[in-house]
N, C-alpha and C. Protein backbone atom coordinates (compact mmCIF):
# COMPACT_ATOMS: atom_id res chain seq x y z
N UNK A 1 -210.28 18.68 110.76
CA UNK A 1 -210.02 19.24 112.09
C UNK A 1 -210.38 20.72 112.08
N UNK A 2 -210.45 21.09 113.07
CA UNK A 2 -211.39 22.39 113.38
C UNK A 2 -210.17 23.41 114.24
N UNK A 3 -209.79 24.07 113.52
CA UNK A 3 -209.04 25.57 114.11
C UNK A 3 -209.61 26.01 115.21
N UNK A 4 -208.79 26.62 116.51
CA UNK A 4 -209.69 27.52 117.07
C UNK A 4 -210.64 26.55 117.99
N UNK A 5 -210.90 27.51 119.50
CA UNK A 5 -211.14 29.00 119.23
C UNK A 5 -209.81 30.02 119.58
N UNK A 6 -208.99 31.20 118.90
CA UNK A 6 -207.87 31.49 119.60
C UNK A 6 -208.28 32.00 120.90
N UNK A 7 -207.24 32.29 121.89
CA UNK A 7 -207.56 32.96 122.60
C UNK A 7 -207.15 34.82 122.33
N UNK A 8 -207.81 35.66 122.93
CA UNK A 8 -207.99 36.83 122.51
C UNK A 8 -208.15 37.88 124.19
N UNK A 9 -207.27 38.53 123.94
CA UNK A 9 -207.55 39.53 124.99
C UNK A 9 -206.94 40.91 124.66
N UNK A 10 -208.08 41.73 125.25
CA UNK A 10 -208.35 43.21 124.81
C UNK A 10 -207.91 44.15 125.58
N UNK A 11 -207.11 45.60 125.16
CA UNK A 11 -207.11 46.54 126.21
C UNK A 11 -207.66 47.90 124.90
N UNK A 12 -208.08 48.86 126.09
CA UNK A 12 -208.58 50.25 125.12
C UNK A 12 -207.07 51.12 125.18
N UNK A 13 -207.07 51.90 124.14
CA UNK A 13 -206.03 53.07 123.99
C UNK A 13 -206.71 54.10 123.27
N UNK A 14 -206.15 55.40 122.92
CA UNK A 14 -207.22 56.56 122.31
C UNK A 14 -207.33 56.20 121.04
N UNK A 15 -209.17 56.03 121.30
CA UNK A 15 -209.49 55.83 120.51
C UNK A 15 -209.40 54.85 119.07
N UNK A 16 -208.57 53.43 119.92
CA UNK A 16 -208.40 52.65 119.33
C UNK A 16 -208.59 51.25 120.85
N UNK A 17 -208.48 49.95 120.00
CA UNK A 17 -208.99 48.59 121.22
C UNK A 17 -207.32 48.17 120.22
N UNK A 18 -206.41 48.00 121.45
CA UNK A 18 -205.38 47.17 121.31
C UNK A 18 -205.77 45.52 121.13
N UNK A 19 -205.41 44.69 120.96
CA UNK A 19 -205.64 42.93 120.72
C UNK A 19 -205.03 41.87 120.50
N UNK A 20 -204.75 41.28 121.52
CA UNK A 20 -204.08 40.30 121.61
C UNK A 20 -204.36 38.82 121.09
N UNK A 21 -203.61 38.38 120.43
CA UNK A 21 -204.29 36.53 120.22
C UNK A 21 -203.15 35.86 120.42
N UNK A 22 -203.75 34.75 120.70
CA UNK A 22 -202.83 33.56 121.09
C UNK A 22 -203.34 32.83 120.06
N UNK A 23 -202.80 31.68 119.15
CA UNK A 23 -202.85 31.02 118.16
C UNK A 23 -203.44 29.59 119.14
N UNK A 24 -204.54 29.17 118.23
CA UNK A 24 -205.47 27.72 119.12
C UNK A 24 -204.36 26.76 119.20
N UNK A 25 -204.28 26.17 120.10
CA UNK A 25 -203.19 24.68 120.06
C UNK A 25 -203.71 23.74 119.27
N UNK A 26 -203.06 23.28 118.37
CA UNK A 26 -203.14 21.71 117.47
C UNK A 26 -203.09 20.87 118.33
N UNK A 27 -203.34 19.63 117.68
CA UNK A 27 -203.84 18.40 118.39
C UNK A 27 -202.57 17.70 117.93
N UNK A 28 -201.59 17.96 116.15
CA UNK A 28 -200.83 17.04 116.31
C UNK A 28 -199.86 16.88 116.79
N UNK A 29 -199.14 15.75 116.45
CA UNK A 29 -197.77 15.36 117.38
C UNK A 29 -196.97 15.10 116.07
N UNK A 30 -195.54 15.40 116.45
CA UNK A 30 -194.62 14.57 115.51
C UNK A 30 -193.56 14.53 116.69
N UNK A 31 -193.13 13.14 116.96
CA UNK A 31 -191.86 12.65 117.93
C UNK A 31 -192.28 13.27 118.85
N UNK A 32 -193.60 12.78 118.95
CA UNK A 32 -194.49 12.77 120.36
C UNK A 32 -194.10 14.57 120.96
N UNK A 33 -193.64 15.63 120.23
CA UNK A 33 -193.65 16.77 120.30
C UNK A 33 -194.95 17.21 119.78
N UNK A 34 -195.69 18.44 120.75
CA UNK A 34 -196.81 18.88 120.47
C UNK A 34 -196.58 20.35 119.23
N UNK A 35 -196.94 20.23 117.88
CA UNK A 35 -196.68 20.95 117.23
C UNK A 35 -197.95 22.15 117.21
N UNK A 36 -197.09 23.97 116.86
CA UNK A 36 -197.82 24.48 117.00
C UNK A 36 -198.53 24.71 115.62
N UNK A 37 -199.53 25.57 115.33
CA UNK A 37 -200.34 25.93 113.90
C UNK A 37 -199.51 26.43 113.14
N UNK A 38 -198.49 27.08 113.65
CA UNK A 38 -197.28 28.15 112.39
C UNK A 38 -196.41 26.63 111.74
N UNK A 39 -196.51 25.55 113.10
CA UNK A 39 -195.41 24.30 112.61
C UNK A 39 -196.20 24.11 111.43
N UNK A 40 -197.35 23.73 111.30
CA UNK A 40 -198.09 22.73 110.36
C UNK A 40 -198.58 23.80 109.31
N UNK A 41 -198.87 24.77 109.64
CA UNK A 41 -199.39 25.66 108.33
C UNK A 41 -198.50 26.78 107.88
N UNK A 42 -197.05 26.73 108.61
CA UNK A 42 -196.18 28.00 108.57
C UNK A 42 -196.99 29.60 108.35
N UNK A 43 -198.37 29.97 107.96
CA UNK A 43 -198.73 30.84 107.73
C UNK A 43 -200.16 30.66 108.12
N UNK A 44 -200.95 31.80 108.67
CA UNK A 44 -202.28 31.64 109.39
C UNK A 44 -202.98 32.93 108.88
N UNK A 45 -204.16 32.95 108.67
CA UNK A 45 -204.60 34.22 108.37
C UNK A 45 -205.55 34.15 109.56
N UNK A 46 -206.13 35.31 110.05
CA UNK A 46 -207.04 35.91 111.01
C UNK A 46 -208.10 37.11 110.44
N UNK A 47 -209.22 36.90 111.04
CA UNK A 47 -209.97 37.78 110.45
C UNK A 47 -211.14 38.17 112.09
N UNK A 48 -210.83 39.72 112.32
CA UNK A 48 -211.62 40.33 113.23
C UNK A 48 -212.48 40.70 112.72
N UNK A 49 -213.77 40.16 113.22
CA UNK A 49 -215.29 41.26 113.49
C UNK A 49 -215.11 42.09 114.54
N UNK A 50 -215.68 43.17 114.77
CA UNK A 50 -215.76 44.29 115.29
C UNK A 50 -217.60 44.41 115.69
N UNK A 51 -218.12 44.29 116.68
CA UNK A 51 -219.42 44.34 116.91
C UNK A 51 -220.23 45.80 117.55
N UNK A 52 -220.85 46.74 117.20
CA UNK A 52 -220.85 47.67 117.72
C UNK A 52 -221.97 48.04 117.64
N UNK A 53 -222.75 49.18 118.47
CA UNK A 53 -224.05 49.09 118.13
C UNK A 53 -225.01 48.99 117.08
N UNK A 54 -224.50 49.54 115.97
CA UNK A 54 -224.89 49.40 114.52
C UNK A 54 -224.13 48.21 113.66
N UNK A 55 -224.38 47.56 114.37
CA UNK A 55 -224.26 45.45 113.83
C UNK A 55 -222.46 44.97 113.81
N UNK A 56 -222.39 44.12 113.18
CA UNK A 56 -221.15 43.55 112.98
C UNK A 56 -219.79 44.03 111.70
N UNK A 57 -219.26 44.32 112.19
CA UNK A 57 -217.95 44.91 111.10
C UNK A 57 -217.09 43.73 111.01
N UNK A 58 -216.96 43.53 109.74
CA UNK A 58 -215.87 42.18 109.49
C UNK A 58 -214.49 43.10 108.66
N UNK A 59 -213.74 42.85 109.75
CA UNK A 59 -212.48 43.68 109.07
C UNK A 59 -211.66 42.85 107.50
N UNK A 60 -210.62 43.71 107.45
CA UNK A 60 -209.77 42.92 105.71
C UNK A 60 -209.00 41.25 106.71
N UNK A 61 -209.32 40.66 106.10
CA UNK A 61 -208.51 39.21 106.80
C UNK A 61 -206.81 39.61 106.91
N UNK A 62 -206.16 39.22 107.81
CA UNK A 62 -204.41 39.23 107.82
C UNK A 62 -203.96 38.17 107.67
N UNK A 63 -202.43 38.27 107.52
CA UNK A 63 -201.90 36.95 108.01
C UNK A 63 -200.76 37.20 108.66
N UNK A 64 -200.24 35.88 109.70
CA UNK A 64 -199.63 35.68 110.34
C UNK A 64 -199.03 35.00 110.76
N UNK A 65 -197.64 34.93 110.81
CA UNK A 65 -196.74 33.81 111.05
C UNK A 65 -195.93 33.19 112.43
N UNK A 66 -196.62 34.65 113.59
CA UNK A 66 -196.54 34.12 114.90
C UNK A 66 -197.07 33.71 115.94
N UNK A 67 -197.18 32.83 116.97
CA UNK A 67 -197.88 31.66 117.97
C UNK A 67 -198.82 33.26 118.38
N UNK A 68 -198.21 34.05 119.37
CA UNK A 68 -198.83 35.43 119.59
C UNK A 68 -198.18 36.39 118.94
N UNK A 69 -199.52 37.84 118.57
CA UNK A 69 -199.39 38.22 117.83
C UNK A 69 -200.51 39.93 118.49
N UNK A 70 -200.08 40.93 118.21
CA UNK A 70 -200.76 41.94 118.36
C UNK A 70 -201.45 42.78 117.36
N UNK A 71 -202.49 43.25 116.92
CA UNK A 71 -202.94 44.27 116.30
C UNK A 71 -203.54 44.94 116.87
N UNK A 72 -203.74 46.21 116.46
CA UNK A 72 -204.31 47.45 116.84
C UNK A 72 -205.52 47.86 115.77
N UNK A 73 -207.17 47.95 116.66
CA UNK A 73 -207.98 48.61 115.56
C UNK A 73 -207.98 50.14 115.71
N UNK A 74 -207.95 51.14 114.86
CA UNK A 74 -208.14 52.62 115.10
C UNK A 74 -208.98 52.83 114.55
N UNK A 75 -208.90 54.68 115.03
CA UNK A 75 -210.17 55.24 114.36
C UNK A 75 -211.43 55.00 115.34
N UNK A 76 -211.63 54.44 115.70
CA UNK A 76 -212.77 54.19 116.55
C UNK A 76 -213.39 55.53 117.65
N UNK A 77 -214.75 55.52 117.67
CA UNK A 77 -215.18 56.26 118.33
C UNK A 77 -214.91 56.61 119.95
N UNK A 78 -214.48 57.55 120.72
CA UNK A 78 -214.55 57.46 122.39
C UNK A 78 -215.77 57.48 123.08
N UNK A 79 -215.00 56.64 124.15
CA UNK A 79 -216.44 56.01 125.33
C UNK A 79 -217.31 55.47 124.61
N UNK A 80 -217.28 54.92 123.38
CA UNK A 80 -218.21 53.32 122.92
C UNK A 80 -217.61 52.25 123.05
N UNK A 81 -218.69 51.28 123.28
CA UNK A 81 -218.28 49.90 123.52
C UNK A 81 -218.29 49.10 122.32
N UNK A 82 -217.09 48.55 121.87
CA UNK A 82 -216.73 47.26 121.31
C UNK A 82 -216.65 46.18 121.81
N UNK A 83 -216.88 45.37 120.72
CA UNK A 83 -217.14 43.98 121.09
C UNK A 83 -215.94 43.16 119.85
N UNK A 84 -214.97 42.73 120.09
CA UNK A 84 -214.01 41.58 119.57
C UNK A 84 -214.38 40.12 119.03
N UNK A 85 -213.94 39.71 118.20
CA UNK A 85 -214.17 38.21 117.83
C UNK A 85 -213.13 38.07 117.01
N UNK A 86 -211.86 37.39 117.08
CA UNK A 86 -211.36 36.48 116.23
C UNK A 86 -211.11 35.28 115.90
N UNK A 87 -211.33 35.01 114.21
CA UNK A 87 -211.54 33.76 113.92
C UNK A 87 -209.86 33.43 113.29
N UNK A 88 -209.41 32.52 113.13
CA UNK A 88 -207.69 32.09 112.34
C UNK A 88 -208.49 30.99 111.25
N UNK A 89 -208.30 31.01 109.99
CA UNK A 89 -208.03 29.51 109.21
C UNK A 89 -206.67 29.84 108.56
N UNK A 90 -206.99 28.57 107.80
CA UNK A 90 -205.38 28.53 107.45
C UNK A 90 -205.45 28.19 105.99
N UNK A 91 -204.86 28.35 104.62
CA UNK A 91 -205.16 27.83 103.44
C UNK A 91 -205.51 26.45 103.13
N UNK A 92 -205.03 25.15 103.82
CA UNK A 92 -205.73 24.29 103.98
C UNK A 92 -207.01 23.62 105.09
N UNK A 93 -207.14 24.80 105.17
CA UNK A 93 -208.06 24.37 106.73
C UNK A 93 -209.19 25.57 106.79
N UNK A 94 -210.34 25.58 106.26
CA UNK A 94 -211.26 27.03 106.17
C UNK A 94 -212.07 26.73 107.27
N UNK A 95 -212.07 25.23 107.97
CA UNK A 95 -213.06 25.24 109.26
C UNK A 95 -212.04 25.59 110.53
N UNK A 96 -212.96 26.84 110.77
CA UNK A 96 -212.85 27.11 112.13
C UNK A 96 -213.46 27.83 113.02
N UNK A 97 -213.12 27.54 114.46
CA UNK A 97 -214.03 28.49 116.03
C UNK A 97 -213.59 29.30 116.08
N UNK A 98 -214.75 30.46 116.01
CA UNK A 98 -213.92 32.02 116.42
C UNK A 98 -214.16 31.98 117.68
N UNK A 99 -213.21 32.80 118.56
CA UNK A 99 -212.92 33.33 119.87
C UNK A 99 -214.30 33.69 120.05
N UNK A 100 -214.69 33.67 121.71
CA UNK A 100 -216.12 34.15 122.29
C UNK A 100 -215.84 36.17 122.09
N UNK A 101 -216.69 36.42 121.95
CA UNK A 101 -216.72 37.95 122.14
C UNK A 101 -216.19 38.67 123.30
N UNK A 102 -215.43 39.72 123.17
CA UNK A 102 -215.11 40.26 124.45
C UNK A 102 -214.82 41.81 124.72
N UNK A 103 -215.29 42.50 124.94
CA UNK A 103 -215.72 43.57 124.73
C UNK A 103 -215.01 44.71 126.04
N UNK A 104 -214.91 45.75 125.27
CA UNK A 104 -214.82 47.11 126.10
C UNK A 104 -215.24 48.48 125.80
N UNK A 105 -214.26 49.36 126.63
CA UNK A 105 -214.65 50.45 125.55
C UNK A 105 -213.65 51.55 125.36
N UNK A 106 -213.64 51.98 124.46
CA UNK A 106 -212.10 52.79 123.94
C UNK A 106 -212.43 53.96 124.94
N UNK A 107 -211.33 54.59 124.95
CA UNK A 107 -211.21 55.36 125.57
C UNK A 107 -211.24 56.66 125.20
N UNK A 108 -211.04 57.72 125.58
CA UNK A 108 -210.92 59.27 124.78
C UNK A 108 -209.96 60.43 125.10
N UNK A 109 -209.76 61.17 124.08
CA UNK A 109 -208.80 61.90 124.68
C UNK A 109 -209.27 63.19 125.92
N UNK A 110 -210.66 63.22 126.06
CA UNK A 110 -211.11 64.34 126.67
C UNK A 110 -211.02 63.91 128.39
N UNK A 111 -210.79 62.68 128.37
CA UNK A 111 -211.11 62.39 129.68
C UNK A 111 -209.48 62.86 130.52
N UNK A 112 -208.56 62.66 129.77
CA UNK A 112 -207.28 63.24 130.37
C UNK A 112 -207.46 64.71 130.09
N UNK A 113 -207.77 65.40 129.12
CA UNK A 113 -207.98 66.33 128.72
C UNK A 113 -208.67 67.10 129.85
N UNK A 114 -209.79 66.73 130.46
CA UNK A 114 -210.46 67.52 131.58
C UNK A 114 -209.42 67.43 132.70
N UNK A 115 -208.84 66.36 133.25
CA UNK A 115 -207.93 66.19 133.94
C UNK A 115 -206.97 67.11 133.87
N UNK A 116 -206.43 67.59 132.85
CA UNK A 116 -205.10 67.95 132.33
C UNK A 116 -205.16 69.98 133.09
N UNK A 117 -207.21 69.61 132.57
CA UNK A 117 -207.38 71.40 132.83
C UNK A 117 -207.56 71.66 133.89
N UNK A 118 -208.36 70.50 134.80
CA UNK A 118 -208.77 70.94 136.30
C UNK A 118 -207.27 70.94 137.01
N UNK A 119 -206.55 70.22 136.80
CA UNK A 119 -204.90 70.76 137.57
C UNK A 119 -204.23 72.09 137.27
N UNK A 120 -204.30 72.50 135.87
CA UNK A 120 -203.97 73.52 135.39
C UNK A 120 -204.78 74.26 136.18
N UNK A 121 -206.22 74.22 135.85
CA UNK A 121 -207.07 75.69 136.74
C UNK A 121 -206.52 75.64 137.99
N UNK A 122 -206.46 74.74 138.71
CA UNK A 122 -205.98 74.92 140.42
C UNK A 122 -205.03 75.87 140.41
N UNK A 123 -204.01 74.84 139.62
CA UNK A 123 -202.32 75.85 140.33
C UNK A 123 -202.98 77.36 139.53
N UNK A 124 -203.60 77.47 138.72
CA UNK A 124 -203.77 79.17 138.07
C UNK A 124 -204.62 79.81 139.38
N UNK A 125 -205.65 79.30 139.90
CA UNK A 125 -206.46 79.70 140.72
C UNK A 125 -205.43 79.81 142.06
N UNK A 126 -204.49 79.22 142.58
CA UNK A 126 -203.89 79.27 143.65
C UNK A 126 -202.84 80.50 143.58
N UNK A 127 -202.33 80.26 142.28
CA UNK A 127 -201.31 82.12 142.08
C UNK A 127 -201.54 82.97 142.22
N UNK A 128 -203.22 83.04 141.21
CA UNK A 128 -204.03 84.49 141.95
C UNK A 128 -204.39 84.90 143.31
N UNK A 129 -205.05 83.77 144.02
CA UNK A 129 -205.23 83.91 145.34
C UNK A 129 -203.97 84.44 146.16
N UNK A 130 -202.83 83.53 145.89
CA UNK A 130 -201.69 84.01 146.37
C UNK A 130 -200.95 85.56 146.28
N UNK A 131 -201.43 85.94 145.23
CA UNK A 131 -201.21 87.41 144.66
C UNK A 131 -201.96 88.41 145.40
N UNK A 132 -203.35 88.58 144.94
CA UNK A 132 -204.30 88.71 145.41
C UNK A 132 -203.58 89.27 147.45
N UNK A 133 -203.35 88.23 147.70
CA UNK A 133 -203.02 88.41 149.36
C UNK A 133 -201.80 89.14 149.38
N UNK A 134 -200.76 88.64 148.70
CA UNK A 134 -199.28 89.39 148.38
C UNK A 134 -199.94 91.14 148.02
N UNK A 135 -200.77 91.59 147.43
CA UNK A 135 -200.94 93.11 146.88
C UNK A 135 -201.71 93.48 148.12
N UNK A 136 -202.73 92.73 148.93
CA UNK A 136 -203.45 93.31 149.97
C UNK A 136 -202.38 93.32 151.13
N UNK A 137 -201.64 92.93 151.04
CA UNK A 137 -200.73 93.10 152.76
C UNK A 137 -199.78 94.12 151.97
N UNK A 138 -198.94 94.24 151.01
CA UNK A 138 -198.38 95.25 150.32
C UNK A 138 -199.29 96.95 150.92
N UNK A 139 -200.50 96.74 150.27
CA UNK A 139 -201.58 97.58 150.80
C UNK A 139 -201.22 98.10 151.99
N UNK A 140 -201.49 97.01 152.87
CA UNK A 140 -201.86 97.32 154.35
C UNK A 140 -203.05 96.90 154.29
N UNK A 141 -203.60 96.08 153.78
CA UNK A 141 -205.20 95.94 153.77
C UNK A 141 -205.40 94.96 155.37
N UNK A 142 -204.37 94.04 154.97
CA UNK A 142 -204.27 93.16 155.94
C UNK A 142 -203.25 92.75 156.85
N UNK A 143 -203.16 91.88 157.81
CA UNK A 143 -201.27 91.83 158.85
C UNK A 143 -201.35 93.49 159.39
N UNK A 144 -201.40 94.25 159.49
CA UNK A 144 -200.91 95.94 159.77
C UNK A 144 -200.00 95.94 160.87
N UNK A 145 -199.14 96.38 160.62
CA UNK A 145 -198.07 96.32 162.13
C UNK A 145 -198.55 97.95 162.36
N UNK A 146 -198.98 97.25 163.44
CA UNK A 146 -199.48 99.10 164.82
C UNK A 146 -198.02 99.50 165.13
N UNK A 147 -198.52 100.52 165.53
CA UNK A 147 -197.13 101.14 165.62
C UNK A 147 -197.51 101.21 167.04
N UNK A 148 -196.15 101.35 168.25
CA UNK A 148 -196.77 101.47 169.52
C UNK A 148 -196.68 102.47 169.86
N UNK A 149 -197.65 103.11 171.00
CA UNK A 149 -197.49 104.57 171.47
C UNK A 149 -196.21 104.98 171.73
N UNK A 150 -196.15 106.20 171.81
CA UNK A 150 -194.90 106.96 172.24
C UNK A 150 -193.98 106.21 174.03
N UNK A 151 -195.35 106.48 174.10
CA UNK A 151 -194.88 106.14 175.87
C UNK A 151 -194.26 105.16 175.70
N UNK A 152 -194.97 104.02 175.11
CA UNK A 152 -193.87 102.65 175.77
C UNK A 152 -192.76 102.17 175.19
N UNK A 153 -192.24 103.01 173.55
CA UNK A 153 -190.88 103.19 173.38
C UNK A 153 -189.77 103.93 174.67
């Protein structure tokens, strides 16, 4: 019998692809209960490729003893696209379907980072301006209260 394919779904974080799997459903039954892969193999190993423009990365194999299960790849470059694949066998079972590829792209810290500055520059740019007007009416540069002639006191 043939493992797989799990299911697998991806989100980006800095500079790392978060990853989700769902463990493939078995086919057997015991007391007509549908058993899962942890029932029958209590232990599963998984092994991610990583696909990126410079070819395929086959990460260290894991293992794992739950239906779903999360890992995190790091280190990874910002604003490149990855591409995901995981495969599960099990110590008695080396045939298996890896997950279809599914791809994104990490994210970076500069992109909040520009964000972080263009708000900062505003409110800095709005104090000065604000100042700026606060020292010219101080002045008299601008607003001027006339004083009225004699007469019409």
């Amino acid at each position: 019998a043939f493992l797989g394919p799990p299911e697998v779904s991806i989100s980006s974080c800095l500079n790392c692809i978060s990853v989700t799997v769902k463990l493939p459903i078995s086919h057997f039954r015991k007391n007509e209960k549908l058993l899962s892969l942890i029932d029958i193999y209590k232990e599963l190993d998984y092994g991610i490729t990583l696909k990126t423009l410079d070819g395929e990365h086959k990460r260290p194999r894991e293992k794992t003893t739950e239906e779903i299960f999360n890992t995190v790849i790091e280190e990874l470059y910002p604003n490149r696209n990855y591409c995901v694949s995981v495969m599960v066998t099990a110590s008695l079972n080396k045939h298996s379907i890896p997950s279809a590829w599914k791809c994104i792209t990490a994210d970076s810290v500069a992109q909040q980072d520009y964000h972080t500055v263009g708000i900062a520059g505003a409110i800095c740019f709005s104090l000065m301006l604000a100042g700026a007007l606060k020292c010219m009416h101080a002045g008299g540069y601008i607003l001027q209260k006339k004083s009225l002639p004699h007469t019409l006191v």
